[in-house]
Protein backbone atom coordinates (compact mmCIF):
# COMPACT_ATOMS: atom_id res chain seq x y z
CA UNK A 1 -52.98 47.04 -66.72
CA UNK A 2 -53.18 49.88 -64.17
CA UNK A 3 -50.19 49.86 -61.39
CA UNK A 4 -51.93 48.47 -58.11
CA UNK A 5 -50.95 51.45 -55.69
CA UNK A 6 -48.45 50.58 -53.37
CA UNK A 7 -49.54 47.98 -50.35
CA UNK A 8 -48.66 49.50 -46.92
CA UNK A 9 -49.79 48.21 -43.88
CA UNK A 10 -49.71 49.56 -40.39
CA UNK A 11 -48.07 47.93 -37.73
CA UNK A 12 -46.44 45.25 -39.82
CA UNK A 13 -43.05 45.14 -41.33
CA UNK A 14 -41.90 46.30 -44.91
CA UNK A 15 -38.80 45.74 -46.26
CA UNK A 16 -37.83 48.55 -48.81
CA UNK A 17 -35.08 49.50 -51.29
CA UNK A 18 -33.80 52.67 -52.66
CA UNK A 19 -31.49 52.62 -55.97
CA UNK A 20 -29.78 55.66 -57.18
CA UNK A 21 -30.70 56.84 -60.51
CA UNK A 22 -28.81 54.65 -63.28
CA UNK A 23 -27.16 52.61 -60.26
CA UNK A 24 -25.16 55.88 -59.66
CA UNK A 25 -23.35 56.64 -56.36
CA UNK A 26 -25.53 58.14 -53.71
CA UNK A 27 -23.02 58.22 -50.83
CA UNK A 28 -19.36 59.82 -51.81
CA UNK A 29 -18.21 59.87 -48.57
CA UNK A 30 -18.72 59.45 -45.02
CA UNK A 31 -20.51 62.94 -44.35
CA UNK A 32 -22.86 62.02 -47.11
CA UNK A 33 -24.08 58.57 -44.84
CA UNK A 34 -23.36 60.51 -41.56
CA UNK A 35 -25.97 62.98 -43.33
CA UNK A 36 -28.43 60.59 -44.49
CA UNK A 37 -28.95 58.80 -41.50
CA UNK A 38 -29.37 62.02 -39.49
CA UNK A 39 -32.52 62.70 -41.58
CA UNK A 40 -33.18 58.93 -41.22
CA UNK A 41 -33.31 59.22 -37.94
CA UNK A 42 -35.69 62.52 -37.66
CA UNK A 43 -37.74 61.28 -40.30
CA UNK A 44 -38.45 58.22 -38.78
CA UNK A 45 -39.19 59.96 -35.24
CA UNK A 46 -40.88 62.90 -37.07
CA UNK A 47 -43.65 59.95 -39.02
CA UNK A 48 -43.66 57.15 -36.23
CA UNK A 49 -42.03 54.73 -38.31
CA UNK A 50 -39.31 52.15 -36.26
CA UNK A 51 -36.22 50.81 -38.12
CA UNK A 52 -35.69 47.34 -37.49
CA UNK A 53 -32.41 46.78 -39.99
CA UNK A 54 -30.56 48.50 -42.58
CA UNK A 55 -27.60 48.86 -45.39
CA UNK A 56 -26.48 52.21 -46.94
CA UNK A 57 -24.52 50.55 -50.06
CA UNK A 58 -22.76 53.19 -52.78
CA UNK A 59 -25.52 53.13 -55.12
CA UNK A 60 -28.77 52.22 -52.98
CA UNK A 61 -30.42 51.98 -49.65
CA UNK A 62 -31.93 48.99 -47.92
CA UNK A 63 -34.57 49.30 -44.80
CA UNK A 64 -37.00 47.21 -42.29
CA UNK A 65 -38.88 49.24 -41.05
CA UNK A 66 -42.76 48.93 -39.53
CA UNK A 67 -44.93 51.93 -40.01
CA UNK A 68 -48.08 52.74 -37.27
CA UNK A 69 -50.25 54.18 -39.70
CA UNK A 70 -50.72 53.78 -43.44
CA UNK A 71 -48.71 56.71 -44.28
CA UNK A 72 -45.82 56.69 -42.30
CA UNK A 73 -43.34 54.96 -44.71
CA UNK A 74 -44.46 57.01 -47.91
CA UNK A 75 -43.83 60.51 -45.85
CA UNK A 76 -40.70 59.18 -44.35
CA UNK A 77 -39.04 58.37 -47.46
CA UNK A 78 -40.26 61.58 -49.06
CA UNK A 79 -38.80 63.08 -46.35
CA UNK A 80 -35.53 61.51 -46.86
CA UNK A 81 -35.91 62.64 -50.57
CA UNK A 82 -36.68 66.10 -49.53
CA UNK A 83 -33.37 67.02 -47.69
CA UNK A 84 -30.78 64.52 -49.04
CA UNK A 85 -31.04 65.08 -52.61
CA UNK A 86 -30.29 69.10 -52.32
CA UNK A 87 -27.35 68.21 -49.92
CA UNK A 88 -26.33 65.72 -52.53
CA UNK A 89 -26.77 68.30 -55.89
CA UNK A 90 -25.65 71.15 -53.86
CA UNK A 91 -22.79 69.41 -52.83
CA UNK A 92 -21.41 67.64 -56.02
CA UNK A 93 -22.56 70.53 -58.40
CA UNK A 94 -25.20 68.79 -59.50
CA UNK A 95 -28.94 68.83 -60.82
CA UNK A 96 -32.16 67.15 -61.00
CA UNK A 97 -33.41 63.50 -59.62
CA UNK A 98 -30.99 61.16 -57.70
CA UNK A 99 -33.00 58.31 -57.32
CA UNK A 100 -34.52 55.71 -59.48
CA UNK A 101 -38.59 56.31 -59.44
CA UNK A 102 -39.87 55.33 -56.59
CA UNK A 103 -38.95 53.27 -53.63
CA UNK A 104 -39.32 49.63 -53.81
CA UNK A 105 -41.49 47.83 -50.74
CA UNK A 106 -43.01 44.51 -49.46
CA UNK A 107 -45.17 44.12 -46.49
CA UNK A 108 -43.31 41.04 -44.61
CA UNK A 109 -44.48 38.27 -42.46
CA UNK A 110 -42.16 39.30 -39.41
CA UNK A 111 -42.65 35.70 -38.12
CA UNK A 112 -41.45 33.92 -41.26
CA UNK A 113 -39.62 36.14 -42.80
CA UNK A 114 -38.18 39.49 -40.67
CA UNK A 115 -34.98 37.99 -39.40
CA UNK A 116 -34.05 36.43 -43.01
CA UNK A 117 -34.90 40.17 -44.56
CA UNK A 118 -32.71 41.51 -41.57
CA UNK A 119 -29.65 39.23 -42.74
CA UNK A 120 -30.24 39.42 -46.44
CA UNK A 121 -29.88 43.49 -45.61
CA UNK A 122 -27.07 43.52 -43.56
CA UNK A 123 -25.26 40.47 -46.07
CA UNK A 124 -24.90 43.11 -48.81
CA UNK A 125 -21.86 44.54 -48.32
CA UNK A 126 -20.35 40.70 -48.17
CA UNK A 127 -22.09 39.57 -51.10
CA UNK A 128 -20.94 42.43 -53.10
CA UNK A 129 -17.80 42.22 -52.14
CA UNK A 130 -17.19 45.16 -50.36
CA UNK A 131 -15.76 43.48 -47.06
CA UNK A 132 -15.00 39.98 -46.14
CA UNK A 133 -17.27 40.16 -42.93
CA UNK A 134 -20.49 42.12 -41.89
CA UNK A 135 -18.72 43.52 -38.90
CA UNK A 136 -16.24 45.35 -41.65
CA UNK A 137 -19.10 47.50 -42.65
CA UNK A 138 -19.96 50.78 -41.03
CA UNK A 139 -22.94 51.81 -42.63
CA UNK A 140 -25.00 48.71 -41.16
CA UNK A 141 -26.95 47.89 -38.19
CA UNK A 142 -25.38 44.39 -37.85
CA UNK A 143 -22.89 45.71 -35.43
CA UNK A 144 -26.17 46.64 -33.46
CA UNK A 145 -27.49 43.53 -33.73
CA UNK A 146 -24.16 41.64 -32.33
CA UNK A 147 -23.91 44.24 -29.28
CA UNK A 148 -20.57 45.51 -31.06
CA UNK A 149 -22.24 48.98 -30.92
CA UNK A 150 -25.91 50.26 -29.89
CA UNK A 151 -27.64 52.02 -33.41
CA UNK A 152 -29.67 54.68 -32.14
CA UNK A 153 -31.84 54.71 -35.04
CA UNK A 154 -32.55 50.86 -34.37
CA UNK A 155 -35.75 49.48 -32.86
CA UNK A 156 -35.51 46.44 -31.91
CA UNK A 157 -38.67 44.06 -33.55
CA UNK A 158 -40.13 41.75 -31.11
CA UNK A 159 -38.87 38.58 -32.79
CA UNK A 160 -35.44 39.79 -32.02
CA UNK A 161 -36.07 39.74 -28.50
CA UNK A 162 -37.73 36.39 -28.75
CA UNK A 163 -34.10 35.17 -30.01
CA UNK A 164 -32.89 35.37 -26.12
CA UNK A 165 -33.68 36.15 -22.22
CA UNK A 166 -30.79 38.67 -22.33
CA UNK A 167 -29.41 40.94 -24.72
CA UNK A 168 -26.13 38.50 -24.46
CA UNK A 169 -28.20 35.59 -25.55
CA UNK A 170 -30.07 37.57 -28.61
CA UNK A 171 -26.38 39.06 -29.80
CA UNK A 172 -25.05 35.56 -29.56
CA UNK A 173 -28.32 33.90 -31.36
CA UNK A 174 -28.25 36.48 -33.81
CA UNK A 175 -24.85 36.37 -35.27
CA UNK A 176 -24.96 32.24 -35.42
CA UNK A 177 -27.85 33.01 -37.40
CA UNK A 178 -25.85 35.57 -40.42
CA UNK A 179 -23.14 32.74 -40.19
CA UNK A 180 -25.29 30.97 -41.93
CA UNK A 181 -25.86 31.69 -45.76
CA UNK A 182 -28.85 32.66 -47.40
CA UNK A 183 -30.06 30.20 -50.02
CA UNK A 184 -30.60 31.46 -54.00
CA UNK A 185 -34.37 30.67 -53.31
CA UNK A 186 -34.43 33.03 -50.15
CA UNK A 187 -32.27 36.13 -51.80
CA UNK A 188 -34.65 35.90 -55.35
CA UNK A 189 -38.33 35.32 -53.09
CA UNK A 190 -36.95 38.05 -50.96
CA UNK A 191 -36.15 40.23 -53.97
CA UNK A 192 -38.59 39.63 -56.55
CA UNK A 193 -41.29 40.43 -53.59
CA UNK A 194 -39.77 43.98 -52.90
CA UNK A 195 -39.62 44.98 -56.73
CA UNK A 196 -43.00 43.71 -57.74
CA UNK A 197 -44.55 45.11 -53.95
CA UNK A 198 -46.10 41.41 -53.44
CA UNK A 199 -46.32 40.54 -49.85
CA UNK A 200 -43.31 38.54 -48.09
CA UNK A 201 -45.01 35.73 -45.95
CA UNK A 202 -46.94 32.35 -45.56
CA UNK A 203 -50.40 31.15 -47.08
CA UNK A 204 -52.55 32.51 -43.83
CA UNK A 205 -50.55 35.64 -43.13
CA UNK A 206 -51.05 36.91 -46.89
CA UNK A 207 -54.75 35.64 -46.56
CA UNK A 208 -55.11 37.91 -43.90
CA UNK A 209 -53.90 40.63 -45.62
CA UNK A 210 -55.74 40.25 -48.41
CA UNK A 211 -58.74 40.71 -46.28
CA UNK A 212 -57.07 43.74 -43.91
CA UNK A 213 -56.04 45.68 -47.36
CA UNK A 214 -59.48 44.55 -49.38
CA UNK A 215 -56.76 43.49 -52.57
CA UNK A 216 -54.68 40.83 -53.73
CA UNK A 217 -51.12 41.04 -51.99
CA UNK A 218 -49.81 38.13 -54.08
CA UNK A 219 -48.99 37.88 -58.50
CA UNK A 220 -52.38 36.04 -59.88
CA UNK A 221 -51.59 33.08 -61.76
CA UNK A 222 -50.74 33.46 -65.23
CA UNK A 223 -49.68 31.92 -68.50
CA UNK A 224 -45.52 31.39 -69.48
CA UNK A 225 -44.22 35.25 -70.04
CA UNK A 226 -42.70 36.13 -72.78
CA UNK A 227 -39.05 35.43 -73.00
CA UNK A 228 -37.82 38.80 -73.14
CA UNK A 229 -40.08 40.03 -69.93
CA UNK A 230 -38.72 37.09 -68.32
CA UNK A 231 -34.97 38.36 -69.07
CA UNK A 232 -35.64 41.96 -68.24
CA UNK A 233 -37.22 40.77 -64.75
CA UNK A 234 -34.45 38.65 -64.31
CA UNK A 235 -31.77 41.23 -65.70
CA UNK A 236 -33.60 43.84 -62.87
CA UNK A 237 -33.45 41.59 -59.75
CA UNK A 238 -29.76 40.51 -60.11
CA UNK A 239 -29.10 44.19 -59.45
CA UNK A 240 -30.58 44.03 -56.37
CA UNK A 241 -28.99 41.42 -54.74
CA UNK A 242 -25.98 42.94 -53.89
């Protein structure tokens, strides 16, 4: 069956994922994220897409981001791809592709679902065991999030500012909310959505995409896979979670 081309939508949130080529390292050392989220930063400006949340983890890149036009997100990460990856080769004496085909994306239901995305992002570095805290992690935007320090690559979504009247209020909402844990349902729903590029939301929001985008934006239902499909699929989203 023929790939369904990847769903963007304007002016609604995507979450998307970036793995270096055979998990390798894509960030060395601190010029290398210092580097990549200088182009971040232009990139996004350059193709009007705003950054809500996101992770820079040794071996692949996490983002929230909402495009305003249909394509924003695809130029921006090409973008990315354009200027990192010769930094990266030139730098290391090395050749050829540093990422893993292409990036991974789901159109989100910011209502329902941005703020758990936002916290499943910025929980990476705990869950994987890099630090004990998401305040340990520099190459985040938690600290944003908690006031610690301001991101200027961060636009903040409009159901962040619903969390609280003042930015003292939203800070304080915000990090009560990471306190609390992510469920196994949440991380896999969250993560099986990005890889497959099925939409991220409830029954009426992917309803109306289905009739903004003129596709389906959710898996058709199907008979038991085969066991070894099922194992692969499995094997290929527990990489992901951390």
């Amino acid at each position: 069956m023929a790939r369904l081309p990847r769903l963007v939508v304007p002016f609604q949130a995507h979450h998307v994922i970036q793995r270096g080529h055979h998990q390798q390292l894509i960030f060395r050392d601190a010029a290398d994220h210092i580097a990549f989220l200088d182009w971040l930063k232009e990139g996004a400006k350059r193709f009007k897409v705003a950054l809500h949340a996101y992770v820079l983890m040794p071996d692949h890149v996490h983002l929230l981001a909402t495009p305003s036009d249909a394509e924003g997100l695809a130029r921006m990460m090409q973008w990315l791809g354009r200027y990192y990856v010769p930094y990266f080769n030139q730098k290391y004496d090395r050749a050829g592709t540093l990422w893993q085909g292409r990036y991974k994306a789901t159109v989100v239901d910011a209502e329902t679902y941005l703020l758990l995305c936002s916290r499943y992002i910025e929980l990476n570095p705990v869950r994987s065991g890099l630090v004990a805290a998401p305040t340990d992690y520099q190459w985040s935007s938690y600290v944003h999030h908690i006031g610690a320090r301001q991101d200027p690559l961060i636009t903040d979504h409009q159901v962040y500012w619903d969390l609280g009247n003042t930015p003292f209020d939203r800070e304080i909402a915000y990090k009560k909310l990471v306190e609390q844990p992510l469920s196994a349902n949440e991380m896999t729903a969250i993560t099986q959505a990005t890889l497959k590029g099925w939409a991220l939301g409830g029954a009426q929001f992917m309803q109306m995409l289905e009739k903004q985008a003129n596709r389906r934006v959710s898996p058709a239902k199907r008979g038991r896979p085969a066991k070894k499909v099922k194992v692969d699929e499995e094997k290929e989203a527990s990489s992901y979670l951390v």
